[in-house]
C-alpha atoms as a PDB file:
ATOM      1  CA  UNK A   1      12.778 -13.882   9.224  1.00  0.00           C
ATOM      2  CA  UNK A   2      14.824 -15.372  11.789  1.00  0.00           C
ATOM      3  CA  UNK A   3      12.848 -13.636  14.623  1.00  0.00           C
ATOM      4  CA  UNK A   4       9.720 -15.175  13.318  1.00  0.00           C
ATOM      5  CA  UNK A   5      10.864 -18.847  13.263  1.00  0.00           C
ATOM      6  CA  UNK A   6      12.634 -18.705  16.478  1.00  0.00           C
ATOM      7  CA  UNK A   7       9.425 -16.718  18.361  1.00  0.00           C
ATOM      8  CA  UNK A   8       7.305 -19.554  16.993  1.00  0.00           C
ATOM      9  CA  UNK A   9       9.832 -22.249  17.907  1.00  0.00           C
ATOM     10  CA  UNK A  10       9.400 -21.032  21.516  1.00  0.00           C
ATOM     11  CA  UNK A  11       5.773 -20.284  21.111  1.00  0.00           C
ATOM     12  CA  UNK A  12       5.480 -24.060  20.419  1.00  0.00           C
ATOM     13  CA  UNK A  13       7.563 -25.422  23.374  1.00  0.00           C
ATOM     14  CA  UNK A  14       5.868 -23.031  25.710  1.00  0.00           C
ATOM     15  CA  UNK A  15       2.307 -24.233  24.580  1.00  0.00           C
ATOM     16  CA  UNK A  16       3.314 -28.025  24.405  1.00  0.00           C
ATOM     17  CA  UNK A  17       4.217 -27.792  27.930  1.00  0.00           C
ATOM     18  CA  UNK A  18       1.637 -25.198  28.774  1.00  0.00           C
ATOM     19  CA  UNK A  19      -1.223 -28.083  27.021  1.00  0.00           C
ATOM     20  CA  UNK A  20       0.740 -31.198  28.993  1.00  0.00           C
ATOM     21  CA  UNK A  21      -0.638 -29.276  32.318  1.00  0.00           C
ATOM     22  CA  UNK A  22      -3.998 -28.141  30.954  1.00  0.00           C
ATOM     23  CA  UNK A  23      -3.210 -24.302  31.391  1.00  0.00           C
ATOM     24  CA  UNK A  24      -2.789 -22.851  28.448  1.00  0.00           C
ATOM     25  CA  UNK A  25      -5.179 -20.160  28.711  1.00  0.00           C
ATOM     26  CA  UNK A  26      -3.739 -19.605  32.358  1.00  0.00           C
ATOM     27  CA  UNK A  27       0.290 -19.208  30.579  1.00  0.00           C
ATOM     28  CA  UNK A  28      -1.364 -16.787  28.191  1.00  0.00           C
ATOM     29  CA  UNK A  29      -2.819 -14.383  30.604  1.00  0.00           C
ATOM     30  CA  UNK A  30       0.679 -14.223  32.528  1.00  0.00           C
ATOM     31  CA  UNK A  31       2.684 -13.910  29.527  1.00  0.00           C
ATOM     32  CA  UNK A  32       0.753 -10.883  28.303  1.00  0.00           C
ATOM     33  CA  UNK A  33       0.905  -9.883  32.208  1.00  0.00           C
ATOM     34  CA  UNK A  34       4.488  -9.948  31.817  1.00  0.00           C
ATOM     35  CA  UNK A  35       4.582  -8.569  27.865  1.00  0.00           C
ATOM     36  CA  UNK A  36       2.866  -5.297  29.279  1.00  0.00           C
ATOM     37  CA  UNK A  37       5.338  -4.411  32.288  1.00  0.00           C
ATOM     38  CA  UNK A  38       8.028  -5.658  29.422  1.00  0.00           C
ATOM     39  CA  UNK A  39       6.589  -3.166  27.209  1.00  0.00           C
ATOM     40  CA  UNK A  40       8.004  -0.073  29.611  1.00  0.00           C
ATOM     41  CA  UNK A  41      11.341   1.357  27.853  1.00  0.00           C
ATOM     42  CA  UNK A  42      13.251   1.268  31.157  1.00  0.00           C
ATOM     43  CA  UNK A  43      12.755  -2.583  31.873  1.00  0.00           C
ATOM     44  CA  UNK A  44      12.896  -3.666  28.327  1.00  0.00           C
ATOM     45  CA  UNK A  45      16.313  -1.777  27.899  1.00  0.00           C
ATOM     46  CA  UNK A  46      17.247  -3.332  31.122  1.00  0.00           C
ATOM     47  CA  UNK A  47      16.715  -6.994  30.030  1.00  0.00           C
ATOM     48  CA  UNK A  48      18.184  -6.397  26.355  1.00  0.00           C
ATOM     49  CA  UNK A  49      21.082  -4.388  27.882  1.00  0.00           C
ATOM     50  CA  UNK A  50      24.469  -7.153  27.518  1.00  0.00           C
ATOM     51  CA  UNK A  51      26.263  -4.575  29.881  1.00  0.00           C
ATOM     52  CA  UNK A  52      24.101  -6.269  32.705  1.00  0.00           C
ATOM     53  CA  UNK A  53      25.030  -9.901  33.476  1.00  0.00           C
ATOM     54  CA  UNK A  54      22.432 -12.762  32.440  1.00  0.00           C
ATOM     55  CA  UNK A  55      21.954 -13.373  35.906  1.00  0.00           C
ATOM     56  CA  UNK A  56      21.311 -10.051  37.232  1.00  0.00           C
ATOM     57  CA  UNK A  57      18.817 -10.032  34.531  1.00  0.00           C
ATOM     58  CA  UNK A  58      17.309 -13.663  35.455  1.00  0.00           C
ATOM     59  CA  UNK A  59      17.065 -12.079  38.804  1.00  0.00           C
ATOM     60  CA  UNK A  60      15.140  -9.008  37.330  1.00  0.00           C
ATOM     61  CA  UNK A  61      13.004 -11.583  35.515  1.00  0.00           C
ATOM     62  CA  UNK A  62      12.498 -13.147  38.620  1.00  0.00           C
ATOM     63  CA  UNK A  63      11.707 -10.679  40.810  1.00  0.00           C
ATOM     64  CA  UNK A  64       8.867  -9.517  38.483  1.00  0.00           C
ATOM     65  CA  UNK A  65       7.091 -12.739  38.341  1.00  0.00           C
ATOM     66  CA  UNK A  66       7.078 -13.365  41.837  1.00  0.00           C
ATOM     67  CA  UNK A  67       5.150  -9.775  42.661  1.00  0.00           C
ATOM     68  CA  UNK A  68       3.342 -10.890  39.464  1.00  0.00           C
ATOM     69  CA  UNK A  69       2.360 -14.422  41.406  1.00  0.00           C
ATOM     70  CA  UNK A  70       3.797 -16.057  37.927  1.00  0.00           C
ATOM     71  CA  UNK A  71       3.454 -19.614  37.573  1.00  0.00           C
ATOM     72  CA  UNK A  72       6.688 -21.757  37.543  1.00  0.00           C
ATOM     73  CA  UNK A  73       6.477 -22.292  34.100  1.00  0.00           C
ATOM     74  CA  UNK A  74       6.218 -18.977  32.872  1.00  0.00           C
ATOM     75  CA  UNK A  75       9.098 -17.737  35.413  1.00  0.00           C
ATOM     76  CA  UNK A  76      11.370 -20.665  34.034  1.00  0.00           C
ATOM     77  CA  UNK A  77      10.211 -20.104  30.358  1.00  0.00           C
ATOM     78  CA  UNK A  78      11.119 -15.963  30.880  1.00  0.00           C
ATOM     79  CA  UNK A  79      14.139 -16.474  32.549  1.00  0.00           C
ATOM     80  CA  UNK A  80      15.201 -19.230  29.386  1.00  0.00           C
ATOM     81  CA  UNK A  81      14.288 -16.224  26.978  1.00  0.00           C
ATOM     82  CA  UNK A  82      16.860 -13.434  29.060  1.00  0.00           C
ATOM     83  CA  UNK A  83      19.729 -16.483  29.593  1.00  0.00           C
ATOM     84  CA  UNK A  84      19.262 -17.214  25.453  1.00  0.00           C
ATOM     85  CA  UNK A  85      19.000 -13.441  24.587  1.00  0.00           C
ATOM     86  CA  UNK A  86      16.056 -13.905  23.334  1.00  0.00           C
ATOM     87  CA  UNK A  87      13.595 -11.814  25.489  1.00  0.00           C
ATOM     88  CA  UNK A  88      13.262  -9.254  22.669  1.00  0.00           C
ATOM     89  CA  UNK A  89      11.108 -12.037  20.995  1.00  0.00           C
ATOM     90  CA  UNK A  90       8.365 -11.934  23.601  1.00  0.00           C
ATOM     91  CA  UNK A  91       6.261 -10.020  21.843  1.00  0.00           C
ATOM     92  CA  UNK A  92       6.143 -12.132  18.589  1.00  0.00           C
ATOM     93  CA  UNK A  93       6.056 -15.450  20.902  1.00  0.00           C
ATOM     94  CA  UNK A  94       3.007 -13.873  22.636  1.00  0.00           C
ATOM     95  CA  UNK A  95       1.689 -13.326  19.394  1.00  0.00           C
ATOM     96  CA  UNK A  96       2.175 -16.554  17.999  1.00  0.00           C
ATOM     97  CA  UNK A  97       1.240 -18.244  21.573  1.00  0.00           C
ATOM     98  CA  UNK A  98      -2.571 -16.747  21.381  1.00  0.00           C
ATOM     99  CA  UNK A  99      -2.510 -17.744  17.766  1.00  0.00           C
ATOM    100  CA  UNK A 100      -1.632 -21.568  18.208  1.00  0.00           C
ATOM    101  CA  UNK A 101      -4.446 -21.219  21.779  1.00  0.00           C
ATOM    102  CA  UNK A 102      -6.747 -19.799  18.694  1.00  0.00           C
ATOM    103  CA  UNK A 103      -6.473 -22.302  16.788  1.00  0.00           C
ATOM    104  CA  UNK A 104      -6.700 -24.731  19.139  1.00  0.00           C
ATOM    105  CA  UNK A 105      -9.976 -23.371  20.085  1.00  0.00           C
ATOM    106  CA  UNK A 106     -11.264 -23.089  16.849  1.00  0.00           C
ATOM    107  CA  UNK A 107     -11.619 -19.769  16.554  1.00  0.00           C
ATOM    108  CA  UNK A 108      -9.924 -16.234  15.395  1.00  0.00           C
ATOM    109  CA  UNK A 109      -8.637 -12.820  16.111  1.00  0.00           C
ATOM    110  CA  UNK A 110      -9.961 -10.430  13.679  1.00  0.00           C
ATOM    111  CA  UNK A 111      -8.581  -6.474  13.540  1.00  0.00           C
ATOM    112  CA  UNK A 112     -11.230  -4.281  12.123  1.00  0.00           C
ATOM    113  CA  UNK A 113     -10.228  -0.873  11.824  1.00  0.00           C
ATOM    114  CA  UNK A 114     -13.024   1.656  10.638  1.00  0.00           C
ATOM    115  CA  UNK A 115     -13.569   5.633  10.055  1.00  0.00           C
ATOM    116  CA  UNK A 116     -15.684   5.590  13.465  1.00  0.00           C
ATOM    117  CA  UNK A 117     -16.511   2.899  15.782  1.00  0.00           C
ATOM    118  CA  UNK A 118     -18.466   0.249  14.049  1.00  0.00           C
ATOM    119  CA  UNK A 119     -22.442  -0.381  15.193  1.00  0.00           C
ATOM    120  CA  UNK A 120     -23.766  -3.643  16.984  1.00  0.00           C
ATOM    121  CA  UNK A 121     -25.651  -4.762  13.472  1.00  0.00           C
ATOM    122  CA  UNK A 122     -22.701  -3.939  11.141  1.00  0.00           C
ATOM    123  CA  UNK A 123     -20.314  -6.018  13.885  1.00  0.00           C
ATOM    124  CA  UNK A 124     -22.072  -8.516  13.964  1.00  0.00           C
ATOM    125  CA  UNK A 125     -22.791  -9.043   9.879  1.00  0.00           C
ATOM    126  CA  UNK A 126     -19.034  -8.240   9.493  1.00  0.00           C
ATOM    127  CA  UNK A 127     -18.057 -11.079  12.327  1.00  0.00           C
ATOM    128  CA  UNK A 128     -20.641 -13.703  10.676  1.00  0.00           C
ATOM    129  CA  UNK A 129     -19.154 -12.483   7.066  1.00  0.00           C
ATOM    130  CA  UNK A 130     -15.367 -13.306   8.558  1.00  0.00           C
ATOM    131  CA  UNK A 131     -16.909 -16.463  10.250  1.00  0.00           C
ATOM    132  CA  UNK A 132     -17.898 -17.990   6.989  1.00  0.00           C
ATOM    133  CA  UNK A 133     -14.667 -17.053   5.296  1.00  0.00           C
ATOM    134  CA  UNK A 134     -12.270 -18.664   7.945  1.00  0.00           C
ATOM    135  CA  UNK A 135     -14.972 -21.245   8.928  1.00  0.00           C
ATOM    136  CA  UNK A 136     -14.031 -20.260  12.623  1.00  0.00           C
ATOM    137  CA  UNK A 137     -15.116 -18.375  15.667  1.00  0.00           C
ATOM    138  CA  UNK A 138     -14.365 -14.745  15.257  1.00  0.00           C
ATOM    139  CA  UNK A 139     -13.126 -12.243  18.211  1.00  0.00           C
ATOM    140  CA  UNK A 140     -12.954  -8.905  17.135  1.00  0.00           C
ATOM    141  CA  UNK A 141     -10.922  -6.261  18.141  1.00  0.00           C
ATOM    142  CA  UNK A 142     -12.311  -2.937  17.132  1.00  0.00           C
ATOM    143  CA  UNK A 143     -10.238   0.090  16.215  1.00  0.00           C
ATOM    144  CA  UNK A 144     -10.952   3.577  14.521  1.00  0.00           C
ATOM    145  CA  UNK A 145      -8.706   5.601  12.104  1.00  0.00           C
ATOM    146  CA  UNK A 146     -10.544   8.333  11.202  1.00  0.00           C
ATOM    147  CA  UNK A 147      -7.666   8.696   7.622  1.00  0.00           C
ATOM    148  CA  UNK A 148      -9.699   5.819   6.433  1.00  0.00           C
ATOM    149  CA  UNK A 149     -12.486   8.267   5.724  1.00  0.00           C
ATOM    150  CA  UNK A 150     -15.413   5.320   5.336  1.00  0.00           C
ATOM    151  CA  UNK A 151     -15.239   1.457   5.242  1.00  0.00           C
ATOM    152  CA  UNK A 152     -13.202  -1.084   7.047  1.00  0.00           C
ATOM    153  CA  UNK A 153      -9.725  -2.717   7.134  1.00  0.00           C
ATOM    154  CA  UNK A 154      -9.680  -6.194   8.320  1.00  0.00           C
ATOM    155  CA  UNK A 155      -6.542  -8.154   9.342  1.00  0.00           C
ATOM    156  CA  UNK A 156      -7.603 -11.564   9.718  1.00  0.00           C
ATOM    157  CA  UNK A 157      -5.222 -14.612  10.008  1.00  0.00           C
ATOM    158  CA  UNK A 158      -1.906 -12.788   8.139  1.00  0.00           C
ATOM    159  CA  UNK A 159      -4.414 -11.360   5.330  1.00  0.00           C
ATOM    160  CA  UNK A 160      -5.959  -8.132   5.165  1.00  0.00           C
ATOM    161  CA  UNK A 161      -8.946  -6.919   3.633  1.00  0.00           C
ATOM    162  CA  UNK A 162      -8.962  -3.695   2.520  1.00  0.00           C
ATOM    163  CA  UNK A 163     -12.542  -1.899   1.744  1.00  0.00           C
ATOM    164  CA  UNK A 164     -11.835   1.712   2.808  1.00  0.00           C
ATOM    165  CA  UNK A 165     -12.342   4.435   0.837  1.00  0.00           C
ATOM    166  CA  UNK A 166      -8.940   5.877   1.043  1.00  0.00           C
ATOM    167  CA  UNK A 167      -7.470   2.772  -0.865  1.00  0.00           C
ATOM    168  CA  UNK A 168     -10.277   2.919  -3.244  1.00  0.00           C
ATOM    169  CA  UNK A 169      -9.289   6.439  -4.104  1.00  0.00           C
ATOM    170  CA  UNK A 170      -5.590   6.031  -3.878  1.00  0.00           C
ATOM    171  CA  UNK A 171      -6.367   3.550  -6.326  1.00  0.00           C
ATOM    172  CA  UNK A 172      -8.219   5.658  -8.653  1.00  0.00           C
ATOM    173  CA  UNK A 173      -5.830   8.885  -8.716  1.00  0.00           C
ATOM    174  CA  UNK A 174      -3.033   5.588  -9.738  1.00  0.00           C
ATOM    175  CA  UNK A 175      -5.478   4.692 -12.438  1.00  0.00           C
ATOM    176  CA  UNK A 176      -5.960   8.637 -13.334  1.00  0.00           C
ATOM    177  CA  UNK A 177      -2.154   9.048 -13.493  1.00  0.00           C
ATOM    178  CA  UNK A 178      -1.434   6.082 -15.406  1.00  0.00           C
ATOM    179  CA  UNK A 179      -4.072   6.990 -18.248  1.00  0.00           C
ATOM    180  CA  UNK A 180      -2.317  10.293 -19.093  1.00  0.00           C
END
């Protein structure tokens, strides 16, 4: 709970700042630049890791946006995370960072997750289907989990819509249990 109100607390400075220069879409692509080399177990134990100094971790931070060619902003903005103890929370201020761009956009990330890999015609009735319901642009990102065994799961704006076949039957053997 606390994680998610301070990630969007930060998400919300960084993208007031990021809209007062007109590069929000430019802070984005460094901060997932950043997210994926802070994704590596060694680096991220590294800048969580108290027994290293805030400074020799700023430093770290530092070093990895310059041979990233980071923009001021996002090197100041990193190295405020690591000197707050707070750069645990990039990936839910990423998260909440694209979604706040998003909206500002008018449009939405949509996670469809299907048996097998969805066709052109069924994406694109399934994005004009998710278009009408959140009366935005929809992006899709396209996974496959073949335990679904038919239909889709889409996550859409904090809901998800669940027409897969799996459910449906885990639903019926509930049903079957309950009646006997």
């Amino acid at each position: 709970m606390i994680e998610g109100s301070l990630s969007r607390r930060y998400a919300k400075a960084l993208f007031q700042l990021a809209v007062a220069e007109s590069r929000e879409d430019h802070v984005a692509a460094e901060l997932a630049q950043f997210a994926e080399v802070f994704a590596q177990p060694e680096l991220n134990h590294v800048l969580n890791d108290p027994a290293f100094s805030r400074q020799r971790r700023k430093n770290i931070v530092a070093e990895i946006a310059r041979e990233l060619q980071l923009s001021p902003l996002v090197t100041h903005f990193l190295e405020l995370l690591v000197e707050r103890d707070r750069v645990s929370f990039l990936p839910g201020v990423l998260d909440r960072y694209r979604r706040m761009l998003d909206e500002k956009k008018g449009q939405a990330e949509a996670r469809v997750v299907a048996a097998n890999p969805l066709d052109d015609g069924d994406l694109q009735r399934l994005r004009g289907s998710l278009e009408k319901i959140s009366g935005k642009k929809i992006i899709v990102q396209q996974e496959s989990d073949a335990s679904l065994i038919g239909g889709v799961v889409v996550q859409l704006e904090g809901r998800i819509y669940d027409g897969s076949v799996r459910t449906q039957l885990e639903k019926m053997k509930k049903q079957v249990e309950e009646s006997y």
